[in-house]
Protein backbone atom coordinates (compact mmCIF):
# COMPACT_ATOMS: atom_id res chain seq x y z
CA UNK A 1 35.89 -3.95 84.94
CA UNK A 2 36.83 -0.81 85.84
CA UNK A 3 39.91 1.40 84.97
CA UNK A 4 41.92 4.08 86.05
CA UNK A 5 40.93 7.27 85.73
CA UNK A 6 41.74 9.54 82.14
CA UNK A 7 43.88 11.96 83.87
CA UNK A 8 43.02 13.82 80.27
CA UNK A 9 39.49 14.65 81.53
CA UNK A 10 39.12 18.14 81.64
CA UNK A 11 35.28 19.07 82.94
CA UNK A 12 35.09 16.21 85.66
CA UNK A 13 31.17 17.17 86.15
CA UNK A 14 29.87 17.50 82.90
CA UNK A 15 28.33 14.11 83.71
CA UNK A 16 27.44 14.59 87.03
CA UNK A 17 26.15 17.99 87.55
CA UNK A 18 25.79 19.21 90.74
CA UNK A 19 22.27 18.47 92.74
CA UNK A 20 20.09 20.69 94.54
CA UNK A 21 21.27 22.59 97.56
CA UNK A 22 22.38 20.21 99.45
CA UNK A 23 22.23 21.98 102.76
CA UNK A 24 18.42 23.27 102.38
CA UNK A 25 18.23 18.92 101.20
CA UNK A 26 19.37 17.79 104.60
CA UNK A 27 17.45 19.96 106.64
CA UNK A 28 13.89 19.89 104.68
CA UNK A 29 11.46 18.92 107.01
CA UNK A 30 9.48 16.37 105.13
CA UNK A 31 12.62 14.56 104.40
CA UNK A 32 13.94 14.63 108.14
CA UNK A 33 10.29 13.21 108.70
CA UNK A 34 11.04 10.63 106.53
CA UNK A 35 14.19 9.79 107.67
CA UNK A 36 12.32 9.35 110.95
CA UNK A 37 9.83 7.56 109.90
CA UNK A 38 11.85 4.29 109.04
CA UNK A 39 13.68 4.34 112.52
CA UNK A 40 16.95 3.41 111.43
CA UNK A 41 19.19 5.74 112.53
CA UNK A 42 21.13 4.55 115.46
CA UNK A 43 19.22 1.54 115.10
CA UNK A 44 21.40 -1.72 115.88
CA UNK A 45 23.49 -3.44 113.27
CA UNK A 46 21.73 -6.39 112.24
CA UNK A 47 23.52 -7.38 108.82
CA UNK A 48 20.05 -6.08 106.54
CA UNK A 49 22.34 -4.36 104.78
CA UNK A 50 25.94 -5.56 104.71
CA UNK A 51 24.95 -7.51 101.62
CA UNK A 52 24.27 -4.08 99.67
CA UNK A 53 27.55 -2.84 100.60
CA UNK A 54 29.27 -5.99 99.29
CA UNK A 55 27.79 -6.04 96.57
CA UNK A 56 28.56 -2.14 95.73
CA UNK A 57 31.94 -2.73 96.63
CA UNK A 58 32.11 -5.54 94.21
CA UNK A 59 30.41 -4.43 91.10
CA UNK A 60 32.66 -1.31 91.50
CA UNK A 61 36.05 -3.17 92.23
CA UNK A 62 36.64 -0.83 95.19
CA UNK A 63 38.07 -1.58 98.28
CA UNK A 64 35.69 0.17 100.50
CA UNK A 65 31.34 0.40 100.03
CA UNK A 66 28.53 1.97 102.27
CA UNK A 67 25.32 2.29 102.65
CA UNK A 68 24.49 5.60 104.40
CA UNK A 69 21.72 6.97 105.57
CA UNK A 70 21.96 11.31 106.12
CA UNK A 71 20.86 13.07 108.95
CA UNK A 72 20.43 16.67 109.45
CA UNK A 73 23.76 16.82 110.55
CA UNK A 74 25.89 14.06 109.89
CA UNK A 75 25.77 10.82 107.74
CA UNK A 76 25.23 7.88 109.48
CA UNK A 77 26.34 3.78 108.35
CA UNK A 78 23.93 1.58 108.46
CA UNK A 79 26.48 -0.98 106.92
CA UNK A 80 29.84 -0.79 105.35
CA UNK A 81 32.70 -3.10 103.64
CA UNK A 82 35.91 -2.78 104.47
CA UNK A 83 35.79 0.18 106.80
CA UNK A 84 35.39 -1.12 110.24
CA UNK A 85 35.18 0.97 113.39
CA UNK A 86 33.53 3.85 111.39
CA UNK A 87 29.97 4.38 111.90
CA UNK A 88 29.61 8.20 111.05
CA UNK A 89 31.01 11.15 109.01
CA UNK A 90 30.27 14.40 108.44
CA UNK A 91 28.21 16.52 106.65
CA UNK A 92 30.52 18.81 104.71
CA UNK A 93 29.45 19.03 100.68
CA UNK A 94 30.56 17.48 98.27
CA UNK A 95 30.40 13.97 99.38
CA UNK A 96 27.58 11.74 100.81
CA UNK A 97 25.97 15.46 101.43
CA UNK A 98 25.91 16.37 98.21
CA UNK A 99 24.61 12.80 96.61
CA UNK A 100 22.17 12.06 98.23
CA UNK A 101 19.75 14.79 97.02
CA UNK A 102 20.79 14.16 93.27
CA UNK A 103 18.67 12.82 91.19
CA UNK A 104 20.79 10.05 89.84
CA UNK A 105 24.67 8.88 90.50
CA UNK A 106 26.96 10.82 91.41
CA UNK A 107 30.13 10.19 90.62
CA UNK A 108 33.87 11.73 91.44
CA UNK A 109 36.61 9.74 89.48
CA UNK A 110 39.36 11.81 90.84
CA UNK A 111 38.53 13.74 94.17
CA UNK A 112 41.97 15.66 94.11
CA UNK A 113 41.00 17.34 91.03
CA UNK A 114 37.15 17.87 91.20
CA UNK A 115 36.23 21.47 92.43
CA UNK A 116 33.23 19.49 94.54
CA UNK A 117 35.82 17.92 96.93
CA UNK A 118 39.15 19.28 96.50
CA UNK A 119 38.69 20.11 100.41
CA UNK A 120 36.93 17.87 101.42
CA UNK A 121 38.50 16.12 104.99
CA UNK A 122 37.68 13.00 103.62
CA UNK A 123 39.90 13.63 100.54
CA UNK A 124 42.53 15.77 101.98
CA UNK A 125 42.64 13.80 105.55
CA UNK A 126 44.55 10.42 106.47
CA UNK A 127 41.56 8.44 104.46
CA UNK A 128 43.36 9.92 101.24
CA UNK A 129 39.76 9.43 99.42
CA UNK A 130 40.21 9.51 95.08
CA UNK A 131 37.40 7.76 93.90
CA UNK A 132 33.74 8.10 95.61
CA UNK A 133 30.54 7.13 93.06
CA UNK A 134 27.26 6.79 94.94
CA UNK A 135 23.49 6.29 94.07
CA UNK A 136 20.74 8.20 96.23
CA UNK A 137 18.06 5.93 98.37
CA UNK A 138 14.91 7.32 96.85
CA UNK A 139 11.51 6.42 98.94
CA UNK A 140 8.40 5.66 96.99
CA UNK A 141 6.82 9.01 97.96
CA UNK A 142 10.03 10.72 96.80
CA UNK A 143 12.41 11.27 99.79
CA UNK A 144 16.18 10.61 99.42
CA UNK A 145 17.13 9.22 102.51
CA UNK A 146 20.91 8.56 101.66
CA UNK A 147 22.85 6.43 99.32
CA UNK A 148 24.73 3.65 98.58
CA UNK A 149 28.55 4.12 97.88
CA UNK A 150 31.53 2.77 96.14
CA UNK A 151 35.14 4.48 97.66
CA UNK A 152 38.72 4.15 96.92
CA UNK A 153 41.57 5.96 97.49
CA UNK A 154 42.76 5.55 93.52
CA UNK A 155 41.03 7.43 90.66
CA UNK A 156 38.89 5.04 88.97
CA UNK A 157 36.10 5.32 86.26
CA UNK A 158 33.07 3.03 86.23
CA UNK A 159 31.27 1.74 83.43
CA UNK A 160 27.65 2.62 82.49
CA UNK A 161 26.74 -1.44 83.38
CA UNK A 162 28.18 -0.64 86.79
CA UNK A 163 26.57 2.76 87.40
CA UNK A 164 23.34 1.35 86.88
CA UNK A 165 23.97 -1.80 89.04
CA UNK A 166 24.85 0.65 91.87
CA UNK A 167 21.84 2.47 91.19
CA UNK A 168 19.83 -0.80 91.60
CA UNK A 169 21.55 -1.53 94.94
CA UNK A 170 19.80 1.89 96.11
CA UNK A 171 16.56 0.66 94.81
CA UNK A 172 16.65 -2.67 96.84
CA UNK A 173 17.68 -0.65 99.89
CA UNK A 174 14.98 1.72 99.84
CA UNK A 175 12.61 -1.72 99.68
CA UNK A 176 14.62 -3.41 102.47
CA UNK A 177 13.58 -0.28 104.61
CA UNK A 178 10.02 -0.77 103.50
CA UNK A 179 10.00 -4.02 104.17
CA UNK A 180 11.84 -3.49 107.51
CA UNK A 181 9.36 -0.66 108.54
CA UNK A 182 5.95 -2.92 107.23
CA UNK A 183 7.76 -5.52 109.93
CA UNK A 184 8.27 -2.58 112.94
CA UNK A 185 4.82 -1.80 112.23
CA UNK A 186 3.19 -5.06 112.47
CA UNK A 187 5.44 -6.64 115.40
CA UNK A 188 3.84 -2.77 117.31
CA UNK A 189 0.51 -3.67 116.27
CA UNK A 190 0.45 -7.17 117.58
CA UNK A 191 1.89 -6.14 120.63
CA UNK A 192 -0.78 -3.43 120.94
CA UNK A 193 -3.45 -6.67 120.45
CA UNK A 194 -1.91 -8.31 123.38
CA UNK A 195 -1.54 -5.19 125.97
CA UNK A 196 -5.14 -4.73 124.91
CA UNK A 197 -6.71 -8.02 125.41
CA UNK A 198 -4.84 -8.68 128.43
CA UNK A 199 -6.27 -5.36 129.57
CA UNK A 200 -9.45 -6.73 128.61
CA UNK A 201 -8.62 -10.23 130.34
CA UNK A 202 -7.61 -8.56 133.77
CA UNK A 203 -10.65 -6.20 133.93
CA UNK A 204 -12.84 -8.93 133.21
CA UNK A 205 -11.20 -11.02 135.96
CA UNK A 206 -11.74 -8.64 138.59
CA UNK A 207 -15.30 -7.49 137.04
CA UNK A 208 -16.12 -11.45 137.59
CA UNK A 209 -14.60 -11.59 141.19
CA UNK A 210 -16.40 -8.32 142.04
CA UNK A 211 -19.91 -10.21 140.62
CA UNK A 212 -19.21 -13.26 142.83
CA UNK A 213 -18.63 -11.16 145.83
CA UNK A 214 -21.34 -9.04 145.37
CA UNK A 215 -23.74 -12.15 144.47
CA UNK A 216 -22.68 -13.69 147.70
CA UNK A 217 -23.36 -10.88 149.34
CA UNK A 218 -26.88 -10.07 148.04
CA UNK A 219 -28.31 -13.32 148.50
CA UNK A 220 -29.72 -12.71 152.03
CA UNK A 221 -31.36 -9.58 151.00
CA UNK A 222 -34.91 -8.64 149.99
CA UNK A 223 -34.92 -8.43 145.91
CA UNK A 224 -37.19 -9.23 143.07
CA UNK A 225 -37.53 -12.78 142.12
CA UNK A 226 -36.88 -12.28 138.41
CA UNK A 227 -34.14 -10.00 136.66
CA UNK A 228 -35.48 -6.56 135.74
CA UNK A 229 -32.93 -5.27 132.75
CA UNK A 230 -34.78 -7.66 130.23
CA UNK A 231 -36.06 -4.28 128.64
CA UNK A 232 -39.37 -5.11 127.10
CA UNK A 233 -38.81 -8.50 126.18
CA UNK A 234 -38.62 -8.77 130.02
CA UNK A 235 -35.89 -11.89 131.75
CA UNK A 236 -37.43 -14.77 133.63
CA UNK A 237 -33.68 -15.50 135.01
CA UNK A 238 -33.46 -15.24 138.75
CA UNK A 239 -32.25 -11.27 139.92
CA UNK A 240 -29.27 -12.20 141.53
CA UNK A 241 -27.38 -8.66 141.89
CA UNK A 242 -28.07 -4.98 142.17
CA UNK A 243 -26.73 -2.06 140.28
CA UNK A 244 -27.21 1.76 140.32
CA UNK A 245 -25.53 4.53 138.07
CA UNK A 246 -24.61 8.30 139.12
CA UNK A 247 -28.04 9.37 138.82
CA UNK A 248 -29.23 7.15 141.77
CA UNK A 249 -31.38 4.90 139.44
CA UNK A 250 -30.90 1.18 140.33
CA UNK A 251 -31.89 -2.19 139.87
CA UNK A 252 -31.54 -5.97 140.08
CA UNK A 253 -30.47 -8.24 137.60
CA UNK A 254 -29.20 -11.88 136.48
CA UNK A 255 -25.44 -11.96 136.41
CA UNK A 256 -25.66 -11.71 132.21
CA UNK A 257 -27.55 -8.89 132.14
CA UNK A 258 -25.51 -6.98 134.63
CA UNK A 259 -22.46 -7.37 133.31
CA UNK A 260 -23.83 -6.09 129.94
CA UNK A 261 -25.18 -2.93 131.78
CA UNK A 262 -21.56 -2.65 133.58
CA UNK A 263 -19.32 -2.93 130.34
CA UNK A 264 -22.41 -1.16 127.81
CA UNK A 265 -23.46 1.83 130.17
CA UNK A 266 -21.26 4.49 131.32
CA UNK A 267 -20.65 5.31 135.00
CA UNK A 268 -22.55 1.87 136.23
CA UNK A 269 -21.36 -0.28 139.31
CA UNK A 270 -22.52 -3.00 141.53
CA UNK A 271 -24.54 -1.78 144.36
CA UNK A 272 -24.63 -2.43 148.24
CA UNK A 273 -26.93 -2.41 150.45
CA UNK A 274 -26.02 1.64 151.23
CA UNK A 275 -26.07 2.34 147.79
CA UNK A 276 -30.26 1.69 147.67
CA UNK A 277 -30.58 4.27 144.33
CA UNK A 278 -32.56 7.96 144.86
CA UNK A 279 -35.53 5.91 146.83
CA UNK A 280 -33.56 5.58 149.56
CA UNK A 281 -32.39 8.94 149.59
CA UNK A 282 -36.18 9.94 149.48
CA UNK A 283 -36.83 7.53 152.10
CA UNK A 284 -34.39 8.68 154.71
């Protein structure tokens, strides 16, 4: 369980040092990449993670949890516990700003005394913050993307059991948003399937309705009896339709092999009877 804080303690971070700079943290590119990359900011509430902050509030006996996810320029919620309404703070050090880049938990048992956030709003303003202990959300390539954080506005200490657990929490979350991303990426990729075989669907549609048009339309005229795109194997089918290309080359086919020179041959299309090929040009 956890207890109030020894108001003997004299060095309150000789067990939480302080982390890299947090400011050159927030605004390193590859890590605002990262926080990109997973999409969440902003993102609608959809309870993923009020289960983390629950449990963070409970394995810390504090009245308030997050999980937080730090922007360039503020830090956003993607859940809390027991502080409704709020979705977003600030960025000022000391806080959130401050542990997320550490390397391990970061914890303030009395925030009126540590030098990290004697004025900090958040500690001096109407939220009256004492306690804060929070463990960063650490990507598998390395990226701290936020944390996960126990608050209360009376000094408290935490056990080493409950450090770690809180350090877990930030584990799972960093999986959820794999897991969450893997599922973004998948549902885009399926959708991409369907735009592109109903792209496929419609332009074979209208390639078939063009066939039967132009079929109907060059039955009357003089062609060859048998299909000339067999390539040397040669095709006994009937020729049935006539295509050309750019260059003015043409020539009549059955309906299978012209729709394999159509979708197989650049810059090939059904002919008419004006399009006759380069022989009729010479034959003006």
């Amino acid at each position: 369980m956890s207890t109030t804080a020894d108001s003997t303690t004299t060095d309150p971070t000789a067990t939480n040092p302080a982390p890299a700079d947090p400011v050159a943290a927030l605004r390193d590119p590859a890590r605002v990449a990262a926080v990109r990359r997973y999409e969440i900011l902003d993102a609608p509430t959809d309870g993923a993670f009020d289960e983390f902050a629950a449990a963070a509030a409970a394995v810390c006996g504090t009245p308030i949890a997050t999980v937080s996810i730090v922007d360039t320029d503020r830090v956003w919620f993607a859940a809390t516990h027991g502080l409704d309404g709020v979705t977003q703070v600030g960025t000022e050090p000391g806080l959130c700003a401050s542990a997320f880049c550490a390397e391990g938990p970061y914890v303030i048992n009395d925030a009126a005394v540590d030098p990290r956030t004697l004025e900090h709003p958040l500690v001096r303003g109407e939220l009256g913050l004492r306690f804060y202990a929070a463990a960063p959300i650490i990507t598998a390539d390395g990226h701290h993307l936020g944390t996960v954080t126990a608050i209360d506005s009376a000094p408290r200490q935490l056990t080493d059991a409950q450090t770690a657990v809180l350090g877990h929490l930030a584990a799972l979350v960093a999986r959820q948003l794999e897991l969450r991303l893997a599922a973004l990426t998948a549902v885009r990729a399926e959708r991409h399937l369907r735009a592109e075989a109903e792209q496929r669907a419609a332009a074979a549609a209208e390639l078939a309705a063009r066939m039967r048009a132009a079929t109907a339309a060059h039955a009357t005229a003089a062609h060859p009896e048998h299909c000339q795109l067999g390539g040397t194997s040669g095709c006994t089918a009937p020729a049935e339709l006539k295509i050309a290309d750019a260059w003015g080359d043409s020539a009549w086919g059955c309906t299978a092999h012209v729709e394999e020179a159509i979708v197989n041959v650049r810059s090939v299309f059904i002919a008419n009877e004006e399009l006759g090929g380069l022989a009729a040009y010479l034959n003006r």
